[in-house]
Protein backbone atom coordinates (compact mmCIF):
# COMPACT_ATOMS: atom_id res chain seq x y z
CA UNK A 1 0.00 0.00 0.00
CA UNK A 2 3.29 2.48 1.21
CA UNK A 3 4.64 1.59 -2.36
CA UNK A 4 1.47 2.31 -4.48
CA UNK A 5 1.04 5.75 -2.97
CA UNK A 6 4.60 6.59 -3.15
CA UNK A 7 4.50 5.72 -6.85
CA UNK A 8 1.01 7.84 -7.17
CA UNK A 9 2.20 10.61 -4.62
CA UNK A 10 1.50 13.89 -7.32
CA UNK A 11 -1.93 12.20 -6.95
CA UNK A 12 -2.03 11.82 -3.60
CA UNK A 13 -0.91 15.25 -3.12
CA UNK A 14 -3.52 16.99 -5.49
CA UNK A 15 -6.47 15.30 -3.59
CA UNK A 16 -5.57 16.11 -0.51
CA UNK A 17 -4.23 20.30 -1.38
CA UNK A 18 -7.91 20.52 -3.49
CA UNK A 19 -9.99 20.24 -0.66
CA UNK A 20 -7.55 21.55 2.01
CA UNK A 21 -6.83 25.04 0.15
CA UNK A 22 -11.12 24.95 -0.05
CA UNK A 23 -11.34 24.64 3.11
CA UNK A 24 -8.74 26.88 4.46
CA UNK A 25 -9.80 29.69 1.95
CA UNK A 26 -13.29 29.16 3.38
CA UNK A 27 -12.33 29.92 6.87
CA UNK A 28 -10.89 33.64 5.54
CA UNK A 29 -12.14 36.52 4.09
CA UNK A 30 -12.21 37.45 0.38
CA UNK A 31 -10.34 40.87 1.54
CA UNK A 32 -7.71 38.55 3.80
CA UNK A 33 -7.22 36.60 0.57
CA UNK A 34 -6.81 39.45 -1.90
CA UNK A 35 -4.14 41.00 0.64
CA UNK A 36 -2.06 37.90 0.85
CA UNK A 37 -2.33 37.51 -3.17
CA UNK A 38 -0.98 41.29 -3.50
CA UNK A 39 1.57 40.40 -0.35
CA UNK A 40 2.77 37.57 -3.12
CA UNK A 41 2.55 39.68 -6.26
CA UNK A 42 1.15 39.41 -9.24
CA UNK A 43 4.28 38.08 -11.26
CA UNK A 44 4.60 34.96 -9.01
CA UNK A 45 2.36 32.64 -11.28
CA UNK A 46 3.98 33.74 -13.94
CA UNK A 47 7.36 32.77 -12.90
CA UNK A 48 6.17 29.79 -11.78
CA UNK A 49 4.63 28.38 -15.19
CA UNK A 50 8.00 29.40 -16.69
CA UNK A 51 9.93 27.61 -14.01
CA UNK A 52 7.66 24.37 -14.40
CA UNK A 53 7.60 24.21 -18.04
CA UNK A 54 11.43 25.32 -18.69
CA UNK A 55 12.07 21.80 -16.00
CA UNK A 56 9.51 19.67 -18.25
CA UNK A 57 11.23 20.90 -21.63
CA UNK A 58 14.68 20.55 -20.42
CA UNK A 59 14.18 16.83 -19.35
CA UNK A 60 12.72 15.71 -22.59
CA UNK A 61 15.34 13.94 -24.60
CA UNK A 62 14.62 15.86 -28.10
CA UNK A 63 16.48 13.33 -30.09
CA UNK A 64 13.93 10.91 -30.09
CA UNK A 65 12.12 13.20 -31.97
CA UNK A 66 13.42 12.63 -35.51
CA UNK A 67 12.22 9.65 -36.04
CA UNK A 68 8.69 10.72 -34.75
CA UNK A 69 9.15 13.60 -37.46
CA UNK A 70 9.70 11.62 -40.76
CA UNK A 71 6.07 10.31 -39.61
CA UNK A 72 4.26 13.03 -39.02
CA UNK A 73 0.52 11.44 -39.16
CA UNK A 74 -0.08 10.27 -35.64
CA UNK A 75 1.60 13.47 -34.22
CA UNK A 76 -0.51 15.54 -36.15
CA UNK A 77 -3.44 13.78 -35.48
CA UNK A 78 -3.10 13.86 -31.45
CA UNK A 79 -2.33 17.81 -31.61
CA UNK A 80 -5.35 18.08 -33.85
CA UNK A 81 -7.97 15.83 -31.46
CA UNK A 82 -6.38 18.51 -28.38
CA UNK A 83 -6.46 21.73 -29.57
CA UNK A 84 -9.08 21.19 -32.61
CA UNK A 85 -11.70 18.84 -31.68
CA UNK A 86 -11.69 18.50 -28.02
CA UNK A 87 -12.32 21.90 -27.41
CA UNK A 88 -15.73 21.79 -29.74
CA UNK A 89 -16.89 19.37 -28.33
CA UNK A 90 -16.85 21.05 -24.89
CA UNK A 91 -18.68 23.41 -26.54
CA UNK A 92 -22.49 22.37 -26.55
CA UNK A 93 -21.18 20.94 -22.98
CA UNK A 94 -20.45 24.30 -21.72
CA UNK A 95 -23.73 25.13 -22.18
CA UNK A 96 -25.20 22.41 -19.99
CA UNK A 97 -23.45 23.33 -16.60
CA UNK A 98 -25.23 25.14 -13.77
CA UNK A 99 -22.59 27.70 -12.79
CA UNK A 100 -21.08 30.14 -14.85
CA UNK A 101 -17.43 29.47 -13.33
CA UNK A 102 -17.74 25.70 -14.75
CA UNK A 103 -18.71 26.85 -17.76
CA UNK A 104 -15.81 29.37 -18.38
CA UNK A 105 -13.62 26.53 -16.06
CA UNK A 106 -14.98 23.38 -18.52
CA UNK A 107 -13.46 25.83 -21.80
CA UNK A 108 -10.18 26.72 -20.25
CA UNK A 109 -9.81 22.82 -19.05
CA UNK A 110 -10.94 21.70 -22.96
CA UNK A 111 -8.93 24.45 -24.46
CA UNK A 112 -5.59 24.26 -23.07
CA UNK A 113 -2.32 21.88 -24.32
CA UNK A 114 -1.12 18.59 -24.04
CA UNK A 115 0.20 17.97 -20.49
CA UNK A 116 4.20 18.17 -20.47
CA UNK A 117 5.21 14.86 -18.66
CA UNK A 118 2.35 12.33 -17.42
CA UNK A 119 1.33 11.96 -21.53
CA UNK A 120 4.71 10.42 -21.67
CA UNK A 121 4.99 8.70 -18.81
CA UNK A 122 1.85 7.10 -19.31
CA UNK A 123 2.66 6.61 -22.61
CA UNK A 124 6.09 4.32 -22.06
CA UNK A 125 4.11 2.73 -19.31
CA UNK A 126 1.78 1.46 -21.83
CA UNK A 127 4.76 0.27 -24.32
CA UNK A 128 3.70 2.79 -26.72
CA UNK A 129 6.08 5.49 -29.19
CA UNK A 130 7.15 7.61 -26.56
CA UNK A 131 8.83 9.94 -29.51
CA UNK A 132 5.05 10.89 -30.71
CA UNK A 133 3.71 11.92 -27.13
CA UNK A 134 6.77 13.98 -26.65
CA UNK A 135 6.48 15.81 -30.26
CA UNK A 136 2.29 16.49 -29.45
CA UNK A 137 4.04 17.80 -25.84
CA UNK A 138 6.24 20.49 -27.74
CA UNK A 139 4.00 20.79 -30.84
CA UNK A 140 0.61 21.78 -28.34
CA UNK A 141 2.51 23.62 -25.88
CA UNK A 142 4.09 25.90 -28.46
CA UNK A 143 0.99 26.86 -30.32
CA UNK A 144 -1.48 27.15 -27.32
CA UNK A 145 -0.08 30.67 -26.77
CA UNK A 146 -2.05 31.57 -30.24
CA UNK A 147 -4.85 28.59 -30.37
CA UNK A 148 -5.83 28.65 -27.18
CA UNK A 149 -6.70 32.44 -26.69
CA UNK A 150 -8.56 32.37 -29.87
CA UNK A 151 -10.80 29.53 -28.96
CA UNK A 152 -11.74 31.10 -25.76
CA UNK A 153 -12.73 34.29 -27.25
CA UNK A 154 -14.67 32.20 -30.02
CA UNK A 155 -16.50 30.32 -26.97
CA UNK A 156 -16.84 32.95 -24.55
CA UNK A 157 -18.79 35.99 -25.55
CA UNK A 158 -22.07 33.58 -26.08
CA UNK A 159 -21.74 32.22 -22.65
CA UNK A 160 -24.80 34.20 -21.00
CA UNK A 161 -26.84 37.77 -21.77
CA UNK A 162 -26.88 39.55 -18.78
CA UNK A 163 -23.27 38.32 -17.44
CA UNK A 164 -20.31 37.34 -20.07
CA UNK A 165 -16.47 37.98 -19.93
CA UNK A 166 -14.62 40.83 -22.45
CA UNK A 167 -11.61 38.76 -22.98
CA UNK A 168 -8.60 40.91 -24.02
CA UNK A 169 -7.26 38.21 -26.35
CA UNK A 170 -4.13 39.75 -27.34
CA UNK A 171 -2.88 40.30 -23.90
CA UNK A 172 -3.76 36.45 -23.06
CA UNK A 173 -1.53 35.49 -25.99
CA UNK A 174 1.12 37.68 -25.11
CA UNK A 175 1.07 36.28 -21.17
CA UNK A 176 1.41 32.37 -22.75
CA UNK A 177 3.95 33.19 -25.10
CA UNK A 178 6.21 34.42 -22.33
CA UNK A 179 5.23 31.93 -19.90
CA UNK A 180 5.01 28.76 -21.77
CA UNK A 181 6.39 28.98 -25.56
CA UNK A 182 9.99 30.70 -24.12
CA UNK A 183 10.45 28.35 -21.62
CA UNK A 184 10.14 25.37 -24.04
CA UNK A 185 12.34 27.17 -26.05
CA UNK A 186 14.63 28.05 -23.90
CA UNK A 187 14.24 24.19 -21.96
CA UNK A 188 14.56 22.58 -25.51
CA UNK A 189 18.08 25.17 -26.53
CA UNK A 190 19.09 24.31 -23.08
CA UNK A 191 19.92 20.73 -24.34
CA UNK A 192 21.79 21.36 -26.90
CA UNK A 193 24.64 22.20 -24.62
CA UNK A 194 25.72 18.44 -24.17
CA UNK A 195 27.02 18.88 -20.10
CA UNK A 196 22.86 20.86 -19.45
CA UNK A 197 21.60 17.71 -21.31
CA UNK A 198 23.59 15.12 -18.95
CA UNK A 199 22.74 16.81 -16.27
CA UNK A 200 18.85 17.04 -17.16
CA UNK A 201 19.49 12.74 -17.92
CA UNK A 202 21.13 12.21 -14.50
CA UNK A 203 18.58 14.37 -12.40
CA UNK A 204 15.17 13.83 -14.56
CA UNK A 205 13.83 12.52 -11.69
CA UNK A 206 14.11 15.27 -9.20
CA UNK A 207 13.82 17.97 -12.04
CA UNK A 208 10.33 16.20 -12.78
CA UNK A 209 9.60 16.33 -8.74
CA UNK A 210 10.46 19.86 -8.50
CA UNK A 211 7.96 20.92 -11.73
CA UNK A 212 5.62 18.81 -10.05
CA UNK A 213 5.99 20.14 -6.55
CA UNK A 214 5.34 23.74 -8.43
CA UNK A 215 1.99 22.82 -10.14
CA UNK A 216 1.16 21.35 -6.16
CA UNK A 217 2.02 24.73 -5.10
CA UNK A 218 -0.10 26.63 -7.77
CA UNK A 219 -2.66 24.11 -6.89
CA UNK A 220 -3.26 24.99 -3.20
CA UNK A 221 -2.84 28.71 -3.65
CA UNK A 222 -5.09 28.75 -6.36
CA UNK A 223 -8.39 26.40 -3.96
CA UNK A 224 -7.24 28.57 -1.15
CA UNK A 225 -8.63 31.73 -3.32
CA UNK A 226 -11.37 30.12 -4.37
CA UNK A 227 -12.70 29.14 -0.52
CA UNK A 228 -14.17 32.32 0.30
CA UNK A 229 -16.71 32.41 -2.69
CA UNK A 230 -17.34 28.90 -1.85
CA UNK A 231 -17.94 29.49 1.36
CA UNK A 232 -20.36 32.02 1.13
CA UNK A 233 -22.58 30.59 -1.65
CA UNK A 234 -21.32 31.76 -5.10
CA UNK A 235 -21.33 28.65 -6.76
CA UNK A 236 -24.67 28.37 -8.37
CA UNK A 237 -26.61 25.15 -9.10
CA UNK A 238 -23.94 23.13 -5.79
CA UNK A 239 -23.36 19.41 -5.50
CA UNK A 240 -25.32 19.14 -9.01
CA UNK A 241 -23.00 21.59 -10.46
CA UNK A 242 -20.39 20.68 -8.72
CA UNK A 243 -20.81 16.79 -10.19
CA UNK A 244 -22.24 17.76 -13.59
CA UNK A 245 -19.11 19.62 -14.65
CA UNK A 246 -16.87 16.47 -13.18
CA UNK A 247 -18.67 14.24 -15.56
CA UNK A 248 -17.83 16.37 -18.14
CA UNK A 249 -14.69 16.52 -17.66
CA UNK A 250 -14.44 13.31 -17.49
CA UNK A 251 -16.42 12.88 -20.45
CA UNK A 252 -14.22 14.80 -23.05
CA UNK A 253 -11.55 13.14 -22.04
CA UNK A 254 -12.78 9.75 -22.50
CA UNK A 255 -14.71 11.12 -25.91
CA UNK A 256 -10.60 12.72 -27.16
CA UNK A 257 -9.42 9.37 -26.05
CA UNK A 258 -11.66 7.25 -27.91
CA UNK A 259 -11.85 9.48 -30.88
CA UNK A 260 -8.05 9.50 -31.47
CA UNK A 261 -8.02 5.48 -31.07
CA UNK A 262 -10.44 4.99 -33.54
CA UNK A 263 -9.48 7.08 -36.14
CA UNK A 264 -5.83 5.88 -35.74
CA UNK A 265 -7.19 2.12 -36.59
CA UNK A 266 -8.51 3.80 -39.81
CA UNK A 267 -5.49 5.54 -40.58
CA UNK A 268 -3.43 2.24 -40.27
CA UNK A 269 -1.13 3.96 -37.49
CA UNK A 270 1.01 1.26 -35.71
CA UNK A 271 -0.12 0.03 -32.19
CA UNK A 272 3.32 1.98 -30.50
CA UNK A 273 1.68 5.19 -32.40
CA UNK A 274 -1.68 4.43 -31.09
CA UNK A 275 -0.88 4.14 -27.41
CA UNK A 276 1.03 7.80 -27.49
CA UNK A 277 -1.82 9.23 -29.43
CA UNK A 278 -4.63 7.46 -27.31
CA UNK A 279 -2.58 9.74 -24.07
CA UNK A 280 -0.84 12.65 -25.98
CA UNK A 281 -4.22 13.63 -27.67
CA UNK A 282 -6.98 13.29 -24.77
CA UNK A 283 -4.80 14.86 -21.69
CA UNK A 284 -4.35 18.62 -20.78
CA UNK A 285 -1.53 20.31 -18.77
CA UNK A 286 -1.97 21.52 -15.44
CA UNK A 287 -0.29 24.91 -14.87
CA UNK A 288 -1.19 26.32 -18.19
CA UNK A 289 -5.03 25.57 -17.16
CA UNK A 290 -4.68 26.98 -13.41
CA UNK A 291 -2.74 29.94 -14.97
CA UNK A 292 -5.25 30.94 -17.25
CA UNK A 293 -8.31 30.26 -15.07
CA UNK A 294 -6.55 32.57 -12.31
CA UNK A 295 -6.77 35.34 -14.76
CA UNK A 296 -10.67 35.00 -15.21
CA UNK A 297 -10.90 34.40 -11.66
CA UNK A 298 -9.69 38.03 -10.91
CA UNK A 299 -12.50 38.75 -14.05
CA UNK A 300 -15.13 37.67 -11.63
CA UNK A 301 -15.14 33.60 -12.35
CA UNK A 302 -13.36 32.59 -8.79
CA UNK A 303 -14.15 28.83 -9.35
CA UNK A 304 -13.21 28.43 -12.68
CA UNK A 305 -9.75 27.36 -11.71
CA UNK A 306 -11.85 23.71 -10.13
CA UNK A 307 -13.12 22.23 -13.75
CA UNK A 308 -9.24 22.16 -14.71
CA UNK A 309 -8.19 20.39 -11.08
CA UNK A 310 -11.18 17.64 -12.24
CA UNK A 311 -10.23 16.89 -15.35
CA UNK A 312 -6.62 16.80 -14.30
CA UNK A 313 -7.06 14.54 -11.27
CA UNK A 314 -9.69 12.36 -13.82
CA UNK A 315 -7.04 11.69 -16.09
CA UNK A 316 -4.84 10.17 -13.63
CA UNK A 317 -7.40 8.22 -12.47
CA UNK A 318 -8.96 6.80 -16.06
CA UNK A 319 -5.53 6.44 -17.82
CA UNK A 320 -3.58 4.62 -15.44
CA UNK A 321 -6.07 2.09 -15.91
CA UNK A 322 -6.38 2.41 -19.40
CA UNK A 323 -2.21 2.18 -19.86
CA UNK A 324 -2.47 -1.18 -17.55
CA UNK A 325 -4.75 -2.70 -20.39
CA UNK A 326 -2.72 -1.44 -22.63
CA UNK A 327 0.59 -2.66 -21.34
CA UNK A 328 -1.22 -6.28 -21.17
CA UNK A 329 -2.34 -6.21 -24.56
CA UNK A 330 1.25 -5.25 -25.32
CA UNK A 331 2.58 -8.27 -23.95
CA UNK A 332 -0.03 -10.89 -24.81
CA UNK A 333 0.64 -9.31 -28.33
CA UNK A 334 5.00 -9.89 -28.17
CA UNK A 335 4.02 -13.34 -26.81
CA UNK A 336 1.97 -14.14 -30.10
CA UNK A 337 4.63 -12.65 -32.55
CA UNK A 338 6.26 -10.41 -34.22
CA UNK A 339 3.44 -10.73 -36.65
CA UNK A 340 0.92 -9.64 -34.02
CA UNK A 341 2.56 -6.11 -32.92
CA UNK A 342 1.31 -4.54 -35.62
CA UNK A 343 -2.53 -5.76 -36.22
CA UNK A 344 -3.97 -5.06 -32.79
């Protein structure tokens, strides 16, 4: 039992910070909590997305990606099924949720990249290309500081008549291509100098903890902000709302997941291919999602940061089972033959 939550500890963490940072924002004032964000200042998300996603570039190993790029279908694919059809189809679901938080929350969580590391991990734990799921990482997480911002403006403005959010689009692409296209960038150049590259090798593990331990921290700032306005009754529509946008989260990421699969059977993409795209292509990154829905929650959307801790905390959940299954098959399928590998 020690073993299986030291291996699932991020996940330990983010279910235990989620409702702790509720609960302790609920117990203070939304003046107390405004003082100790301005105490912080208002460049320390920022530096903390760069500082995550510069330790995520920097530890992926960018030479695998040639071979991914003379075979660019199932990459292209994935990033299409993230940034292209996943956020329409949380479209007509936007419209279904109770609260108008979720509803902004359930577009940021839809709208946002790949996630940097756990599409990886998950997926080489699955035997899959891990070359693909790294090139959907960089490939996503360098345009979402252009697609993303122009699919919330698309799917905002609609949202409601007598209450909607003026989203300054330009400024929103100008925050995420300092905070998360430089630092890949910059993560990605860093390797290139062969003794940064060793070092990223040798320490991958604790870089990855640190990022990790970041996103935590963003995490439990971020529910601690939103306690007050829980507290006192802002969320509209409650439990229901509360579990209708879960399932939708959980929903679109099952529908991207499926989606990609299927289509990548049609395509004739090889079972290695299909594993990275079934994970690349249905999961969304973490800090990007908080960081955005922190801006709309100083816009007046306090709990919009919660749809993007859901379907985060979901996708741990759902595809560590579905990489199990897809390790077995992986191995009943080696065990058949080296004719079998590919027909699956």
């Amino acid at each position: 039992m020690f073993g299986w939550l030291l291996r699932r500890w991020f996940l330990v963490f983010l279910l235990v910070l989620i409702p702790g940072g509720l609960s302790l924002g609920s117990r203070l004032t939304a003046a107390r909590v405004d003082g100790l964000n301005n105490a912080i200042g208002p460049h320390a998300p920022t530096a903390l997305v760069i500082l995550i996603l510069f330790l995520m570039s920097v530890t992926l190993d960018s030479g695998k990606l040639r071979a991914a790029l003379s075979r660019p279908g199932p990459v292209l694919w994935a990033s299409f099924v993230n940034l292209g059809l996943i956020p329409l189809a949380a479209w007509p679901l936007s419209r279904l949720q109770l609260s108008l938080d979720f509803t902004v929350g359930l577009l940021i969580a839809a709208s946002v990249p790949s996630t940097m590391a756990a599409a990886s991990v998950w997926t080489r734990k699955a035997g899959g290309n891990d070359a693909v799921s790294l090139l959907v990482t960089l490939l996503t997480n360098g345009a979402c500081f252009a697609i993303t911002p122009l699919w919330l403006q698309l799917m905002l403005p609609p949202l409601g008549t007598a209450q909607h959010f003026a989203m300054d689009t330009g400024f929103l692409m100008q925050k995420l291509l300092v905070s998360a296209l430089l630092p890949i960038i910059a993560g990605q150049s860093a390797r290139l100098i062969p003794a940064c590259a060793a070092y990223a090798d040798r320490r991958k593990v604790l870089l990855g903890v640190i990022a990790q331990s970041c996103i935590l921290v963003m995490v439990f700032w971020e529910s601690i902000k939103a306690g007050p306005q829980a507290a006192t009754g802002a969320l509209s529509g409650g439990i229901g709302a509360i579990a209708l946008v879960w399932l939708s989260c959980v929903v679109l990421h099952l529908a991207g997941m499926l989606l990609a699969v299927s289509a990548s059977h049609v395509l004739r993409f090889e079972r290695a291919d299909r594993a990275a795209i079934a994970f690349a292509a249905s999961q969304k990154t973490l800090p990007i999602g908080v960081y955005i829905a922190a801006t709309f929650s100083a816009a007046g959307a306090p709990l919009a940061v919660l749809p993007m801790l859901m379907y985060h905390a979901s996708q741990l959940f759902v595809d560590t089972a579905v990489a199990d299954r897809l390790a077995a098959a992986n191995r009943r399928a080696s065990e058949a033959g080296p004719g079998a590998s590919g027909a699956g």
